[in-house]
C-alpha atoms as a PDB file:
ATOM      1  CA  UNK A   1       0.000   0.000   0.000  1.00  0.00           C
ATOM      2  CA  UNK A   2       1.531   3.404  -0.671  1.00  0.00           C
ATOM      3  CA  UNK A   3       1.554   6.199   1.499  1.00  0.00           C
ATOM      4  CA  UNK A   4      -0.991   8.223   0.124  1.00  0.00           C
ATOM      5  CA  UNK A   5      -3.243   5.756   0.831  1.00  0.00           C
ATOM      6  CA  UNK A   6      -2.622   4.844   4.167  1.00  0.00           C
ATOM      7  CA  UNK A   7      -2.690   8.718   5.199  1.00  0.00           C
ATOM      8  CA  UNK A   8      -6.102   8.691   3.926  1.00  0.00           C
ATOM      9  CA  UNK A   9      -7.236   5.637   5.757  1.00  0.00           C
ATOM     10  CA  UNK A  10      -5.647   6.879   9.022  1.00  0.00           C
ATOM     11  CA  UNK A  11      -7.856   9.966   8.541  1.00  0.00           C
ATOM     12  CA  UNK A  12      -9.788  10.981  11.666  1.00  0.00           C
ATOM     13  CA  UNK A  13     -12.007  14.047  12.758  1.00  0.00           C
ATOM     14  CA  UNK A  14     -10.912  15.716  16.062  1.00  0.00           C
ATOM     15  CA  UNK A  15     -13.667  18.442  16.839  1.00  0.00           C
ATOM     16  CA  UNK A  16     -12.010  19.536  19.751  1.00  0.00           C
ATOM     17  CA  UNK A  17     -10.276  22.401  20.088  1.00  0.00           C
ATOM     18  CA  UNK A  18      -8.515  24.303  21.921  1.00  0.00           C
ATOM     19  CA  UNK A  19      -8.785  28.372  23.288  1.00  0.00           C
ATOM     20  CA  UNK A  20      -5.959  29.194  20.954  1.00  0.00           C
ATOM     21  CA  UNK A  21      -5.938  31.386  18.220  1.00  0.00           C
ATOM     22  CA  UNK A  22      -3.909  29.781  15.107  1.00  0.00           C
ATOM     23  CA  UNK A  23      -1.453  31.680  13.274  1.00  0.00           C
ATOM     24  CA  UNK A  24      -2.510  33.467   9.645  1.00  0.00           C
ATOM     25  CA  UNK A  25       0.645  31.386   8.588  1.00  0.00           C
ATOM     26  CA  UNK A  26      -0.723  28.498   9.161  1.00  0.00           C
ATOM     27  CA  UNK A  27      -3.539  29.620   8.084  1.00  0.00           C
ATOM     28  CA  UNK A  28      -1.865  30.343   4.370  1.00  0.00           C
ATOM     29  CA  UNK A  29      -0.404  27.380   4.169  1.00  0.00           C
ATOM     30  CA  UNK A  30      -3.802  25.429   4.344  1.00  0.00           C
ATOM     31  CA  UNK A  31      -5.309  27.788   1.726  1.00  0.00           C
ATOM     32  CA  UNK A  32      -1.960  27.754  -1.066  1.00  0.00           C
ATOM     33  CA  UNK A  33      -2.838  23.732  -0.198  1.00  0.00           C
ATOM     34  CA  UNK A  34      -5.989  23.825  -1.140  1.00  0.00           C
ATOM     35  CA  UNK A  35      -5.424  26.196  -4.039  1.00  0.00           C
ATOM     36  CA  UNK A  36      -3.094  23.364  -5.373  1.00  0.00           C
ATOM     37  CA  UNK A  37      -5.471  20.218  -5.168  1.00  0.00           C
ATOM     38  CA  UNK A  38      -7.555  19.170  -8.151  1.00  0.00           C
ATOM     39  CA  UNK A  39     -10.471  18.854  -9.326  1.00  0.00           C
ATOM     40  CA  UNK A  40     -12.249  17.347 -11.981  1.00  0.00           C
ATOM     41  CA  UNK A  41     -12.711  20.166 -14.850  1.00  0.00           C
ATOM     42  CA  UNK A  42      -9.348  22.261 -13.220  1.00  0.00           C
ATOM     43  CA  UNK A  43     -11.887  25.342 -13.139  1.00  0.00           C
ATOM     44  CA  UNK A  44     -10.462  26.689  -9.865  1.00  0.00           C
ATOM     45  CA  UNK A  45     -13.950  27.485  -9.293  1.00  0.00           C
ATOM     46  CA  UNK A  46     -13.889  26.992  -5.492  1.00  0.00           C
ATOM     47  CA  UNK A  47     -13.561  30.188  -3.372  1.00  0.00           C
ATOM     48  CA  UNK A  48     -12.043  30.200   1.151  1.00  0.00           C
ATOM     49  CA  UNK A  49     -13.372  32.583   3.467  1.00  0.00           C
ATOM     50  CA  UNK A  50     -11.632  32.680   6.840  1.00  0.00           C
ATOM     51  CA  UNK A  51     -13.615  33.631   9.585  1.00  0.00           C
ATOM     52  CA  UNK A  52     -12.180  34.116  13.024  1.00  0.00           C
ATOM     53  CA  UNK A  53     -15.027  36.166  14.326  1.00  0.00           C
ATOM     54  CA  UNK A  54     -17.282  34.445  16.751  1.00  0.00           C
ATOM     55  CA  UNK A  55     -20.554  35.893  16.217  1.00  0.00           C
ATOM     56  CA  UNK A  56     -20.285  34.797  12.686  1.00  0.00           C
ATOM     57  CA  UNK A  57     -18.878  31.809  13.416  1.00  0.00           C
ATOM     58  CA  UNK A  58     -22.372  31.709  15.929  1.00  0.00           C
ATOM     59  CA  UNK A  59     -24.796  32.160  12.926  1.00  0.00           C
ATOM     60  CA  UNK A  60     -22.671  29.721  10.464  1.00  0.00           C
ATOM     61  CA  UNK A  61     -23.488  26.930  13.047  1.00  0.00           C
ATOM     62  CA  UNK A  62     -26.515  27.533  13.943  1.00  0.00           C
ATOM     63  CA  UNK A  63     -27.729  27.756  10.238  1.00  0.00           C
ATOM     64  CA  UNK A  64     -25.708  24.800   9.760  1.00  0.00           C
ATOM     65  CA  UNK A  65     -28.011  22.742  11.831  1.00  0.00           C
ATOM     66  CA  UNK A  66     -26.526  23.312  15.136  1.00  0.00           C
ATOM     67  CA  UNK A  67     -23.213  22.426  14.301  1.00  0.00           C
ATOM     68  CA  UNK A  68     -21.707  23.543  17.635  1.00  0.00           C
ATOM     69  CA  UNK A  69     -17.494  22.435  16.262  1.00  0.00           C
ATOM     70  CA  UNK A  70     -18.200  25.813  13.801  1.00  0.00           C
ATOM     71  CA  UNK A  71     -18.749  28.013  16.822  1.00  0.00           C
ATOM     72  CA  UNK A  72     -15.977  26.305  18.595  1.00  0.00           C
ATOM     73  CA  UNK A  73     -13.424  26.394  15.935  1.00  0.00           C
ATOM     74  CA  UNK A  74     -10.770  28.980  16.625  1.00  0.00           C
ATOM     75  CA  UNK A  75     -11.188  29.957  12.856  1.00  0.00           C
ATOM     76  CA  UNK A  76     -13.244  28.043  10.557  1.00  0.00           C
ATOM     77  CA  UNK A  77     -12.632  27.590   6.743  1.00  0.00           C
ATOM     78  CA  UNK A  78     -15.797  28.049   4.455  1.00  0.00           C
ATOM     79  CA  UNK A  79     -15.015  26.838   1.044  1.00  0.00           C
ATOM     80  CA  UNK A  80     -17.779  28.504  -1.517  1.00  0.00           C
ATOM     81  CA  UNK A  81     -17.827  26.654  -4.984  1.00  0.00           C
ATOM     82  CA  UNK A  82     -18.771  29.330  -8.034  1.00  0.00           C
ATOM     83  CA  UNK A  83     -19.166  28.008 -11.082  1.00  0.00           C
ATOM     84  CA  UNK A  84     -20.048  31.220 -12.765  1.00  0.00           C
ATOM     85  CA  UNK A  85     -16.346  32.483 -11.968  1.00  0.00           C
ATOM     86  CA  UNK A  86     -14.271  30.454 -14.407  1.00  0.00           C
ATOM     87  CA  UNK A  87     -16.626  31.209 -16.904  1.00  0.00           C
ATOM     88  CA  UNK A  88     -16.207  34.694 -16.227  1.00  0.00           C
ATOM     89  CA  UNK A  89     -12.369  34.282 -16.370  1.00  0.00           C
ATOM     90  CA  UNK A  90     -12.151  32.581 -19.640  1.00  0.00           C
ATOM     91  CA  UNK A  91     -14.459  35.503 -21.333  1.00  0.00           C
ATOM     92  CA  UNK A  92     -12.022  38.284 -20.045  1.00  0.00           C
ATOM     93  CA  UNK A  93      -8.822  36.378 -21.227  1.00  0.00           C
ATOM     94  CA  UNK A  94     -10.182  34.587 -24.327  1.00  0.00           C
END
């Protein structure tokens, strides 16, 4: 088995964090990760908003069904998928 695989079958979901803010480094590097990984037209067509504040944080859980891990979350990644924007891209450049 290679290691790609067994990463992905050693996956596991820890929803609990701690009172610690993390650092907008760390924070980049996530988001220039996910900027890299692929998808299956290569549109780039998915957007990240970072949100650190916790009222927002608040409303994203609660209109997420009561998802208390959003509130929780130090900061909490909401990835937006837009398939109008490549479109948009390729009319400006083509």
């Amino acid at each position: 088995m290679n290691e790609t695989i067994r990463t992905i079958q050693n996956h596991r979901s820890i929803r609990s964090f701690l009172d610690k803010e993390v650092d907008d480094v760390i924070i980049d590097e996530i988001l220039r990760a996910a900027q890299s990984m692929p998808n299956s037209i290569n549109g780039q067509q998915s957007s990240v908003i970072v949100i650190k504040d916790k009222e927002t944080k608040a409303k994203i859980a609660q209109l997420a069904g009561g998802q208390k891990w959003v509130e929780d979350a130090p900061v909490f990644l909401l990835f937006v998928l837009d398939f109008i924007k490549p479109v948009l891209r390729l009319r400006k450049t083509g």
